[in-house]
N, C-alpha and C. Protein backbone atom coordinates (compact mmCIF):
# COMPACT_ATOMS: atom_id res chain seq x y z
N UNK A 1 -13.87 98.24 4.63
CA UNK A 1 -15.01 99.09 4.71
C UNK A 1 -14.77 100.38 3.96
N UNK A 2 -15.81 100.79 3.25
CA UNK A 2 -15.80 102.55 2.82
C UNK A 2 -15.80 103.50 3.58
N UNK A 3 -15.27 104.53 3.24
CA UNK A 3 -15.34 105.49 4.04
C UNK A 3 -16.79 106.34 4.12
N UNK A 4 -17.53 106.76 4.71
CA UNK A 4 -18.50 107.74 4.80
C UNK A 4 -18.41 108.88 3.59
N UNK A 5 -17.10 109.21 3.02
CA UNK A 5 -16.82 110.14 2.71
C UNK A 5 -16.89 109.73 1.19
N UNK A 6 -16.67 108.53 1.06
CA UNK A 6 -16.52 107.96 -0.13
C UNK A 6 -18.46 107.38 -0.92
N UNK A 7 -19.21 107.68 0.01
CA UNK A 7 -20.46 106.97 0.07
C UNK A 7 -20.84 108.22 -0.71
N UNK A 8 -20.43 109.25 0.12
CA UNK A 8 -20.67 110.61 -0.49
C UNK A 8 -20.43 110.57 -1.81
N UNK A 9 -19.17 110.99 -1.91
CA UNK A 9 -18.72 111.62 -3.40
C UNK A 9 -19.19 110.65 -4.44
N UNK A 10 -19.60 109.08 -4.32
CA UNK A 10 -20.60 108.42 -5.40
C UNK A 10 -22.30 109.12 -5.57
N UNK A 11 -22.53 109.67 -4.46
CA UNK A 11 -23.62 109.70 -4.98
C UNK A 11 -24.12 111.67 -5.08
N UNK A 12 -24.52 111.42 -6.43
CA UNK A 12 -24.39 112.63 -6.97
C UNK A 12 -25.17 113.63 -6.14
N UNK A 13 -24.75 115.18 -6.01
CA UNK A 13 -24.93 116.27 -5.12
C UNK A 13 -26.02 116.87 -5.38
N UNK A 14 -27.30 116.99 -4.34
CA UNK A 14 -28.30 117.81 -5.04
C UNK A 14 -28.09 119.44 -4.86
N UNK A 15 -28.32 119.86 -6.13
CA UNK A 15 -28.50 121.26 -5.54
C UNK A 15 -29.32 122.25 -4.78
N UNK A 16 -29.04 123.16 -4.28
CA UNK A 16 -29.69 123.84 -2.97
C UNK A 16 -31.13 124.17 -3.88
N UNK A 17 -30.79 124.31 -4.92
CA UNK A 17 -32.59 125.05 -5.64
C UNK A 17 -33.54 124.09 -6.02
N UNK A 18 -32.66 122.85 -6.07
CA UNK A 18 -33.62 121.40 -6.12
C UNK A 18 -34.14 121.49 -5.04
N UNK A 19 -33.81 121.54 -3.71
CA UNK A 19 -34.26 121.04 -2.65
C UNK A 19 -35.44 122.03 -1.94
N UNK A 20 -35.12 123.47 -2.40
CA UNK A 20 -35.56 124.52 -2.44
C UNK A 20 -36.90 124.19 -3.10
N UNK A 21 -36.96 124.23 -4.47
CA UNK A 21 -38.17 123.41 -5.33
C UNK A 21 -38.97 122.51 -4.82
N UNK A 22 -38.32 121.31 -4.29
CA UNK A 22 -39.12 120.40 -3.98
C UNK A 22 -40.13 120.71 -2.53
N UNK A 23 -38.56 121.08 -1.36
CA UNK A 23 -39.69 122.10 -0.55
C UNK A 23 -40.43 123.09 -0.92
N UNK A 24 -41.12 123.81 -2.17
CA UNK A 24 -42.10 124.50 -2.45
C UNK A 24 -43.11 124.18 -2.78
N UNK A 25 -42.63 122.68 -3.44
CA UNK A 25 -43.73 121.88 -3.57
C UNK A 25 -44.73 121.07 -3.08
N UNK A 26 -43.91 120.98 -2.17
CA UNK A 26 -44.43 120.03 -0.94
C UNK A 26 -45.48 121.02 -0.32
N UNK A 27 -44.85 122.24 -0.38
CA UNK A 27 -45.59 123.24 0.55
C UNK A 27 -47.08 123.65 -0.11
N UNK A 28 -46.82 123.55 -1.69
CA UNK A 28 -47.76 123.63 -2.15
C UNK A 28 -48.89 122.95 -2.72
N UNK A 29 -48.82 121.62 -2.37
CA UNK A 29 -49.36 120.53 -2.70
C UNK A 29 -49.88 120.05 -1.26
N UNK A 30 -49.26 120.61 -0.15
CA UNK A 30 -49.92 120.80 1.31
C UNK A 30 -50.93 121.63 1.51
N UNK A 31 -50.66 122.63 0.70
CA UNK A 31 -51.67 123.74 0.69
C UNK A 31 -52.44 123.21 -0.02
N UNK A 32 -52.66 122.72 -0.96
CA UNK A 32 -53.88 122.19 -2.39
C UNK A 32 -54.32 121.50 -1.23
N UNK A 33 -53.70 120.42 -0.86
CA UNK A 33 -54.65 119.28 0.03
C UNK A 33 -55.70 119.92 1.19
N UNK A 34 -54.79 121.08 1.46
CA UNK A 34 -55.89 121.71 3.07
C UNK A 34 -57.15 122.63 2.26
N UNK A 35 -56.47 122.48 0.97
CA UNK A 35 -57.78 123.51 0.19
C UNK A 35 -58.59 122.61 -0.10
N UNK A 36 -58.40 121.59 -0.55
CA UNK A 36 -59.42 120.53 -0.90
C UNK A 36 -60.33 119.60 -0.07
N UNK A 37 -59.44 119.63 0.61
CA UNK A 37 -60.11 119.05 2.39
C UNK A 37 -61.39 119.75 3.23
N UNK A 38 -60.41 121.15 2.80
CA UNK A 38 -61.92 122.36 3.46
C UNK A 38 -62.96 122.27 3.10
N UNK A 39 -62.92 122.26 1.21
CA UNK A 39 -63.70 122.21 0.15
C UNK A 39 -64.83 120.95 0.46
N UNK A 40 -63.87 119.94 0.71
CA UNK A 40 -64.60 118.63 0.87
C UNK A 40 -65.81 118.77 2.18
N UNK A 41 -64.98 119.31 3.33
CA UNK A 41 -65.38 119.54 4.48
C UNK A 41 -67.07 120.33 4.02
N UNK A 42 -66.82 121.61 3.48
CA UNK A 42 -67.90 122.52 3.15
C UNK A 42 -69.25 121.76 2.35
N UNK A 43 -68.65 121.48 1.75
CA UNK A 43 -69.75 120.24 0.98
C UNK A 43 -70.38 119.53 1.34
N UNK A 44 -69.66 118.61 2.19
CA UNK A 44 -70.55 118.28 3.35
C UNK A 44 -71.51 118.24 4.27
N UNK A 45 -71.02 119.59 4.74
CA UNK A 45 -71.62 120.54 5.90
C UNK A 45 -73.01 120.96 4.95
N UNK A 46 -72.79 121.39 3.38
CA UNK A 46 -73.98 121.95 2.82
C UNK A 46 -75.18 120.67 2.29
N UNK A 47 -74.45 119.87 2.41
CA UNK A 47 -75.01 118.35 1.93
C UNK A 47 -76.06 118.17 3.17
N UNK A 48 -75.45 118.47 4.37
CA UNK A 48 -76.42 117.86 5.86
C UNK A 48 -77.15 118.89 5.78
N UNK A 49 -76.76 120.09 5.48
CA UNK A 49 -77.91 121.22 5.51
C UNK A 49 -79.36 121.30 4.59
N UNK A 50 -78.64 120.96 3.68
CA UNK A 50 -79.56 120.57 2.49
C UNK A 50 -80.83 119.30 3.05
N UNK A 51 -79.74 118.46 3.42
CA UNK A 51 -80.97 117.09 3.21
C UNK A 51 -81.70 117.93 4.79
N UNK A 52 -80.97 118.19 5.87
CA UNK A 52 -82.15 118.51 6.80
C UNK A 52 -83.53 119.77 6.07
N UNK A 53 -82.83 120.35 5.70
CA UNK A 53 -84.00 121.41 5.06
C UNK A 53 -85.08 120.21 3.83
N UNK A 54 -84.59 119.24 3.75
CA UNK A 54 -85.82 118.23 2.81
C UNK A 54 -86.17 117.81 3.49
N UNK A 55 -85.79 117.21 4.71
CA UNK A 55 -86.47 116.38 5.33
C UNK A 55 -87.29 117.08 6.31
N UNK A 56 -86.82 118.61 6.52
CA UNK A 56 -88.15 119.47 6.98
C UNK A 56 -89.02 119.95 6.10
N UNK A 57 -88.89 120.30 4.67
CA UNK A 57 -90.12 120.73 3.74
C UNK A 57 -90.78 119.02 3.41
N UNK A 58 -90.28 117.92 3.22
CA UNK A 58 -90.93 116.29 3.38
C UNK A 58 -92.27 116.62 4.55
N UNK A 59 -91.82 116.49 5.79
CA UNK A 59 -92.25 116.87 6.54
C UNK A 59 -93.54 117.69 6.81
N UNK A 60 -93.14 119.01 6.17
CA UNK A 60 -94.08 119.65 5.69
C UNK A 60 -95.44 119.62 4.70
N UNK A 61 -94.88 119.21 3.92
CA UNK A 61 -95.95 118.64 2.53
C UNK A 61 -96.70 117.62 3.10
N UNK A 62 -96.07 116.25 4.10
CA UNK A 62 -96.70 115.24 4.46
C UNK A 62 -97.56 116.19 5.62
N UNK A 63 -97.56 116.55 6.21
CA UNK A 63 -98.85 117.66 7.26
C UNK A 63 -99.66 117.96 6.60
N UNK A 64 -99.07 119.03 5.32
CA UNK A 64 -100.40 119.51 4.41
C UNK A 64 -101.00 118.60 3.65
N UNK A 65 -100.48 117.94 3.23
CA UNK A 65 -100.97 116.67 2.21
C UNK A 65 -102.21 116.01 3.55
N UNK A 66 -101.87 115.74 4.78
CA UNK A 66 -102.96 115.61 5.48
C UNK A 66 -104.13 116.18 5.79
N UNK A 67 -103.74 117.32 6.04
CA UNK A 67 -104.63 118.67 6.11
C UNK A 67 -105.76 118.62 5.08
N UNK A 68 -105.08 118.47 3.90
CA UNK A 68 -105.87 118.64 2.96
C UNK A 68 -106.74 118.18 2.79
N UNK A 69 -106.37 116.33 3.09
CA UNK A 69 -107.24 115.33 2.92
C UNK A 69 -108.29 114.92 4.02
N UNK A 70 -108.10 115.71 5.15
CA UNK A 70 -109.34 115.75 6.48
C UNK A 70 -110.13 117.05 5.80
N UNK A 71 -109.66 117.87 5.24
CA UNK A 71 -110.40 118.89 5.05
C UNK A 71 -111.31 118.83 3.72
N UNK A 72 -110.95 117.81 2.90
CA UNK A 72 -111.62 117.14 1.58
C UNK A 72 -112.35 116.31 2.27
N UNK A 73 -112.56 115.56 3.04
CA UNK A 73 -113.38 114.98 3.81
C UNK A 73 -114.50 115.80 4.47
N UNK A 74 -113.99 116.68 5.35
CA UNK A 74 -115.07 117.30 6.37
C UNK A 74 -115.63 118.35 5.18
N UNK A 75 -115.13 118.45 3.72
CA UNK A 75 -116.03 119.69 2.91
C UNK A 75 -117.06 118.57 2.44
N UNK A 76 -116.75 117.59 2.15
CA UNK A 76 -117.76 116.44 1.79
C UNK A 76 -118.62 116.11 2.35
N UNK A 77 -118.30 115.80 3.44
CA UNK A 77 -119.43 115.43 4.71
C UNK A 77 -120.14 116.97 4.53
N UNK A 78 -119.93 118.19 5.10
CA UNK A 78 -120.40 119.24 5.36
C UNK A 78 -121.64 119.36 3.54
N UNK A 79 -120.92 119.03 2.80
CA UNK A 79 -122.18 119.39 1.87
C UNK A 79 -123.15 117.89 2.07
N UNK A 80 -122.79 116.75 2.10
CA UNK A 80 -123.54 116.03 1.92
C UNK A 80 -125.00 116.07 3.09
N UNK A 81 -124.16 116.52 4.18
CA UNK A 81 -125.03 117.50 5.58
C UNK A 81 -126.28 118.28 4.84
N UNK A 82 -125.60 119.29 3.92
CA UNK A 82 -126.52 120.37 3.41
C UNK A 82 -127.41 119.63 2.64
N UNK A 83 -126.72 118.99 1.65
CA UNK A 83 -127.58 118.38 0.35
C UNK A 83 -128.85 117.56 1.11
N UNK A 84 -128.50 116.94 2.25
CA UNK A 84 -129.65 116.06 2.93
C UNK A 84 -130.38 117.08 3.28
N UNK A 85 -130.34 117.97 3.88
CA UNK A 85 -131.27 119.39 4.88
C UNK A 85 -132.26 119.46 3.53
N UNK A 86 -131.50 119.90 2.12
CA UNK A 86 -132.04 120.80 1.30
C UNK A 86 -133.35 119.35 0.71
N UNK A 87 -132.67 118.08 0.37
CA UNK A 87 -133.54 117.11 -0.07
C UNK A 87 -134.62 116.78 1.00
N UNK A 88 -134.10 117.03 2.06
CA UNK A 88 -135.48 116.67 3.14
C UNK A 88 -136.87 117.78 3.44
N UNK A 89 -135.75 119.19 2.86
CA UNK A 89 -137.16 120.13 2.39
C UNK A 89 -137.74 119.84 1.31
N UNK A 90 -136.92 119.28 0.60
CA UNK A 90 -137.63 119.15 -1.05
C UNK A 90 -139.06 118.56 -1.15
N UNK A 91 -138.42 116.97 -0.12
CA UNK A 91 -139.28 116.01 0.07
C UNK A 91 -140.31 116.51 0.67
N UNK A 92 -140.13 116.91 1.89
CA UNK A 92 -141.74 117.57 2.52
C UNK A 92 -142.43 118.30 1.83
N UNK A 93 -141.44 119.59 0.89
CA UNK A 93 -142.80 120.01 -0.28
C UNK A 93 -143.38 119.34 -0.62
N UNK A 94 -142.66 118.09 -1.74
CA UNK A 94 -142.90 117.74 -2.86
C UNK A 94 -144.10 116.81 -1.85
N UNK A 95 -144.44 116.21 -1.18
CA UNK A 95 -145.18 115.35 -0.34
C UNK A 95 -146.44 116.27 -0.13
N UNK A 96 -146.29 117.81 0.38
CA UNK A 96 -147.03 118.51 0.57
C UNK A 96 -148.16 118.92 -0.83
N UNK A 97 -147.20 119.30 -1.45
CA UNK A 97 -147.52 119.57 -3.36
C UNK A 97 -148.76 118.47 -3.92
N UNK A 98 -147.46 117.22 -3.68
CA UNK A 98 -148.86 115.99 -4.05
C UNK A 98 -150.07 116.00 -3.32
N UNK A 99 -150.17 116.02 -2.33
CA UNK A 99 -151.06 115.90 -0.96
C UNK A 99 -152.50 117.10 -1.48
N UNK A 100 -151.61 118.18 -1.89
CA UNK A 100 -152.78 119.40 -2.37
C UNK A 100 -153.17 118.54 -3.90
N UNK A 101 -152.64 118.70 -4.65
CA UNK A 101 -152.90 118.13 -5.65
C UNK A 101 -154.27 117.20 -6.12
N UNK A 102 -153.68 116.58 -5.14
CA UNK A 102 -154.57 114.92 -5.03
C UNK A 102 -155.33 115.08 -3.84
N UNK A 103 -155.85 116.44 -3.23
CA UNK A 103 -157.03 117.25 -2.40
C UNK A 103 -157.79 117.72 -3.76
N UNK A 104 -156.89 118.64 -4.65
CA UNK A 104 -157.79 119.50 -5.74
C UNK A 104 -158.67 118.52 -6.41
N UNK A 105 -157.88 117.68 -7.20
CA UNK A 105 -158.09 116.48 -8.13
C UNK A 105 -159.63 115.98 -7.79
N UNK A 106 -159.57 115.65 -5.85
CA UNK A 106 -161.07 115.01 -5.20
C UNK A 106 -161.72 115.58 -5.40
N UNK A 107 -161.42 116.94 -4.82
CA UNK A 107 -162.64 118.31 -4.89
C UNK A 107 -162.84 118.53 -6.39
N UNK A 108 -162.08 118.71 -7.09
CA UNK A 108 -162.70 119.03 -8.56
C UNK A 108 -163.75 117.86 -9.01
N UNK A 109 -163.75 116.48 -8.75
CA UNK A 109 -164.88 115.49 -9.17
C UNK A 109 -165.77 115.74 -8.44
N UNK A 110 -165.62 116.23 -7.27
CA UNK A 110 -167.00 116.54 -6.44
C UNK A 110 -167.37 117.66 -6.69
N UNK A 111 -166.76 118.60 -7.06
CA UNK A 111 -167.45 119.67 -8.39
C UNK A 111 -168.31 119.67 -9.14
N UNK A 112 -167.52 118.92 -10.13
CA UNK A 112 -168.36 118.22 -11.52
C UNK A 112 -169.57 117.48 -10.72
N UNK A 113 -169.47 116.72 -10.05
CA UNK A 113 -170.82 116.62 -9.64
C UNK A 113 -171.81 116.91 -9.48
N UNK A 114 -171.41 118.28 -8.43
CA UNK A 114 -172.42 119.27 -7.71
C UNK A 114 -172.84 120.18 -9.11
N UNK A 115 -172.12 120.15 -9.46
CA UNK A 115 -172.27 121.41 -10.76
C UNK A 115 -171.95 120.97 -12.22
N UNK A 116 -172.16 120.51 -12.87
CA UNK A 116 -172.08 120.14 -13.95
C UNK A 116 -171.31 120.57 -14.84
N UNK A 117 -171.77 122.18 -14.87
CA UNK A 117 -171.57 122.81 -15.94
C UNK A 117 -169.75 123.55 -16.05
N UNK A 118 -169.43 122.87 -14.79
CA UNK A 118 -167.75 123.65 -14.32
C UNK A 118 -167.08 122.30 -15.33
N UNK A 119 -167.39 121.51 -15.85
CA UNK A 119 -166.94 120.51 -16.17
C UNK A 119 -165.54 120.65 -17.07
N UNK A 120 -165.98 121.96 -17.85
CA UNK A 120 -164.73 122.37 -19.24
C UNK A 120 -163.50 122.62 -18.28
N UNK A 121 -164.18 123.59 -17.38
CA UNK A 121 -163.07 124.50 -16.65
C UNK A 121 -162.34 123.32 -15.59
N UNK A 122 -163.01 122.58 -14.89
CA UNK A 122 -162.56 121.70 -14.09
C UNK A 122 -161.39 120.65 -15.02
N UNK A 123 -161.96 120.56 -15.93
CA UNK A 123 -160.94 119.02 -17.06
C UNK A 123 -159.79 119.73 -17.51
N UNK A 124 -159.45 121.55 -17.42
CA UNK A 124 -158.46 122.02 -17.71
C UNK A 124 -157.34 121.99 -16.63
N UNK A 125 -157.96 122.63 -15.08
CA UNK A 125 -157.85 122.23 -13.71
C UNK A 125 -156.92 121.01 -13.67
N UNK A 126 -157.73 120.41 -13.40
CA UNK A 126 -157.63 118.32 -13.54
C UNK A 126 -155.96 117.99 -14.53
N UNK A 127 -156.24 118.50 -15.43
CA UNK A 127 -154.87 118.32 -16.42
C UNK A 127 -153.43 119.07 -15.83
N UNK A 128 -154.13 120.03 -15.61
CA UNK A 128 -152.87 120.90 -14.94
C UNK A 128 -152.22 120.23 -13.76
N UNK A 129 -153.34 120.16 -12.52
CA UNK A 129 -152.99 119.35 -11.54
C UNK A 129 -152.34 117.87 -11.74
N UNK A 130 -153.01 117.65 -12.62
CA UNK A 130 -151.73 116.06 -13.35
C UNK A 130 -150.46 115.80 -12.94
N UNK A 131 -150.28 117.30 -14.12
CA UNK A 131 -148.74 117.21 -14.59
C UNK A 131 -147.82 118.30 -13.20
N UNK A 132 -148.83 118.26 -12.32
CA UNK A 132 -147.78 119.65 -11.26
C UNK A 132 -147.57 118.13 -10.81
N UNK A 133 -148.83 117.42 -9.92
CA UNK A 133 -148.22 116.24 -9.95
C UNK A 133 -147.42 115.25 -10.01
N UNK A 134 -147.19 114.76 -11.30
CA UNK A 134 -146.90 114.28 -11.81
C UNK A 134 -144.92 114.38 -11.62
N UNK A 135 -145.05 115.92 -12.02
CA UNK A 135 -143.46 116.84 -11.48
C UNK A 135 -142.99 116.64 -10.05
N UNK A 136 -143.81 116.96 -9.12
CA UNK A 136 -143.47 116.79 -7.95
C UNK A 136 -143.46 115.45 -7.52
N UNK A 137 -143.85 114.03 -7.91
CA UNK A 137 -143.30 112.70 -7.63
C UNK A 137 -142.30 112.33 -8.32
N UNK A 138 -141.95 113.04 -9.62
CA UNK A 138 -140.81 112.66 -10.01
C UNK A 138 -139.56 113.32 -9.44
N UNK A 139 -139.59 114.50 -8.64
CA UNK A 139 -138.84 115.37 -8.10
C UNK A 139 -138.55 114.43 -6.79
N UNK A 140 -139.56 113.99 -6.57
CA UNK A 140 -139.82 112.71 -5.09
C UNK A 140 -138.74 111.82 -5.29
N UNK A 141 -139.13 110.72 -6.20
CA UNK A 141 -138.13 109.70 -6.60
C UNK A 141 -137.23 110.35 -6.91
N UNK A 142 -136.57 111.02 -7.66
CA UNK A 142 -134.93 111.32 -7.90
C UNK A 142 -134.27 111.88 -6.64
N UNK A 143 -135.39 112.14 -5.79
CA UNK A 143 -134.37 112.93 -4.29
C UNK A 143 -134.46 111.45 -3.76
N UNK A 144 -135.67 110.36 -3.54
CA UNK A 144 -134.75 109.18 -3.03
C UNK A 144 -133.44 108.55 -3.18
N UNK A 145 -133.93 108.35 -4.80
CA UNK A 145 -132.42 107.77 -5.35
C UNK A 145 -131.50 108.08 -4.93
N UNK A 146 -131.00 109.87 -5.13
CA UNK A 146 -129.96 109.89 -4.67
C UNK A 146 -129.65 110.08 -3.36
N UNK A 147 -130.88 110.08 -2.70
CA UNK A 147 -129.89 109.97 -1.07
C UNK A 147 -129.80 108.03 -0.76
N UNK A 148 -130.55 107.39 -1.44
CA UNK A 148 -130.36 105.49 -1.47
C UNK A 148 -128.51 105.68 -2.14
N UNK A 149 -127.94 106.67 -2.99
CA UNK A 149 -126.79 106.63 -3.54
C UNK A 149 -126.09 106.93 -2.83
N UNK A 150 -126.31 108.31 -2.18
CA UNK A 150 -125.67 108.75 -1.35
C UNK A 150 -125.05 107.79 0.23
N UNK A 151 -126.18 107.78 1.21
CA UNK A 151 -126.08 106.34 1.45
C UNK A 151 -125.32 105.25 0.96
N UNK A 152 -125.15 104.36 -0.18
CA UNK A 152 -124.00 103.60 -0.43
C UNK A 152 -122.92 104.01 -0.39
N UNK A 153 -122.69 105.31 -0.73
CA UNK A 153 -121.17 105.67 -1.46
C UNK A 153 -120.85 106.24 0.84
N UNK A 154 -121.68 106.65 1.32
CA UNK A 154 -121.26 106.96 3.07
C UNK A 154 -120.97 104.83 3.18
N UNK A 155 -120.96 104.42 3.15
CA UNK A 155 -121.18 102.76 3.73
C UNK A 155 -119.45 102.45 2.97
N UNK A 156 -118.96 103.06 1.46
CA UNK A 156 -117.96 102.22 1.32
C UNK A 156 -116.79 103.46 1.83
C-alpha cells in the first residue's frame, strides 16, 4: 500500500491564491446568480402587473364599447321617436292643406258659376291651389314611404 503521504507529494500543490481566486469566484458568480434571479424575479412581478392592468383597461373598453352601443341604439330609437312626432305633424298638415285646397278648388267652381265674371281671377286661384296641392300630397307620400322604410329597417 502507499502511503497517504506519498498520494500527496504526486499530486501537484495548489497555491493559497489559486484557491483564494477560485473562492472569489465562486463568490462572485454567486452574486451574478442572486443578481439575476432578482432581476428575473422583478420581471416577473412587472409582467403580472402589467397583464393585470390589461386585463383591467380590456375590461374597461369592453364596458365602454357597450355603453356606447346601447347608447347608439337608444340615440336612434330617440330620433326615430322624434322623426315619427315631426312626420305625424307633417301628415296632419299636409291632410289639412289638401282638405282646404280641395274646399277652395269646390268653392271657386261654385263661384264661376254664381258669378261669371270672377272667372280670370278664379283660373289663377284654381292653378295656384293645384300646385300648393299638388306639394302637399307629394310631401304626403314621401312622409309615408319613409316611415313604410322606417318600419322595415325597426322589423330587421
Amino acid at each position: 500500500m502507499e502511503s497517504p503521504t506519498k498520494f500527496n507529494e504526486d499530486r501537484p500543490a495548489e497555491p493559497e491564491k489559486e484557491r483564494e481566486e477560485e473562492h472569489e469566484e465562486d463568490e462572485e458568480s454567486s452574486e451574478e446568480r442572486d443578481r439575476l434571479l432578482k432581476a428575473i424575479a422583478n420581471i416577473r412581478a412587472d409582467t403580472d402587473r402589467l397583464r393585470g392592468q390589461i386585463q383591467a383597461e380590456e375590461a374597461v373598453y369592453e364596458r365602454v364599447k357597450g355603453d356606447t352601443e346601447r347608447l347608439k341604439e337608444e340615440t336612434e330609437r330617440m330620433n326615430n321617436e322624434h322623426t315619427r312626432r315631426e312626420n305625424a305633424e307633417m301628415l296632419e298638415t299636409c291632410k289639412r292643406a289638401s282638405w282646404f285646397f280641395l274646399v277652395t278648388l269646390s268653392f271657386n267652381e261654385w263661384l264661376v258659376q254664381v258669378r261669371p265674371e270672377t272667372r280670370e281671377k278664379v283660373d289663377e286661384m284654381n292653378t295656384w291651389a293645384r300646385g300648393k296641392l299638388a306639394e302637399y300630397e307629394e310631401k304626403r307620400m314621401d312622409i309615408e314611404a319613409f316611415e313604410r322604410d322606417l318600419a322595415r329597417e325597426e322589423d330587421v
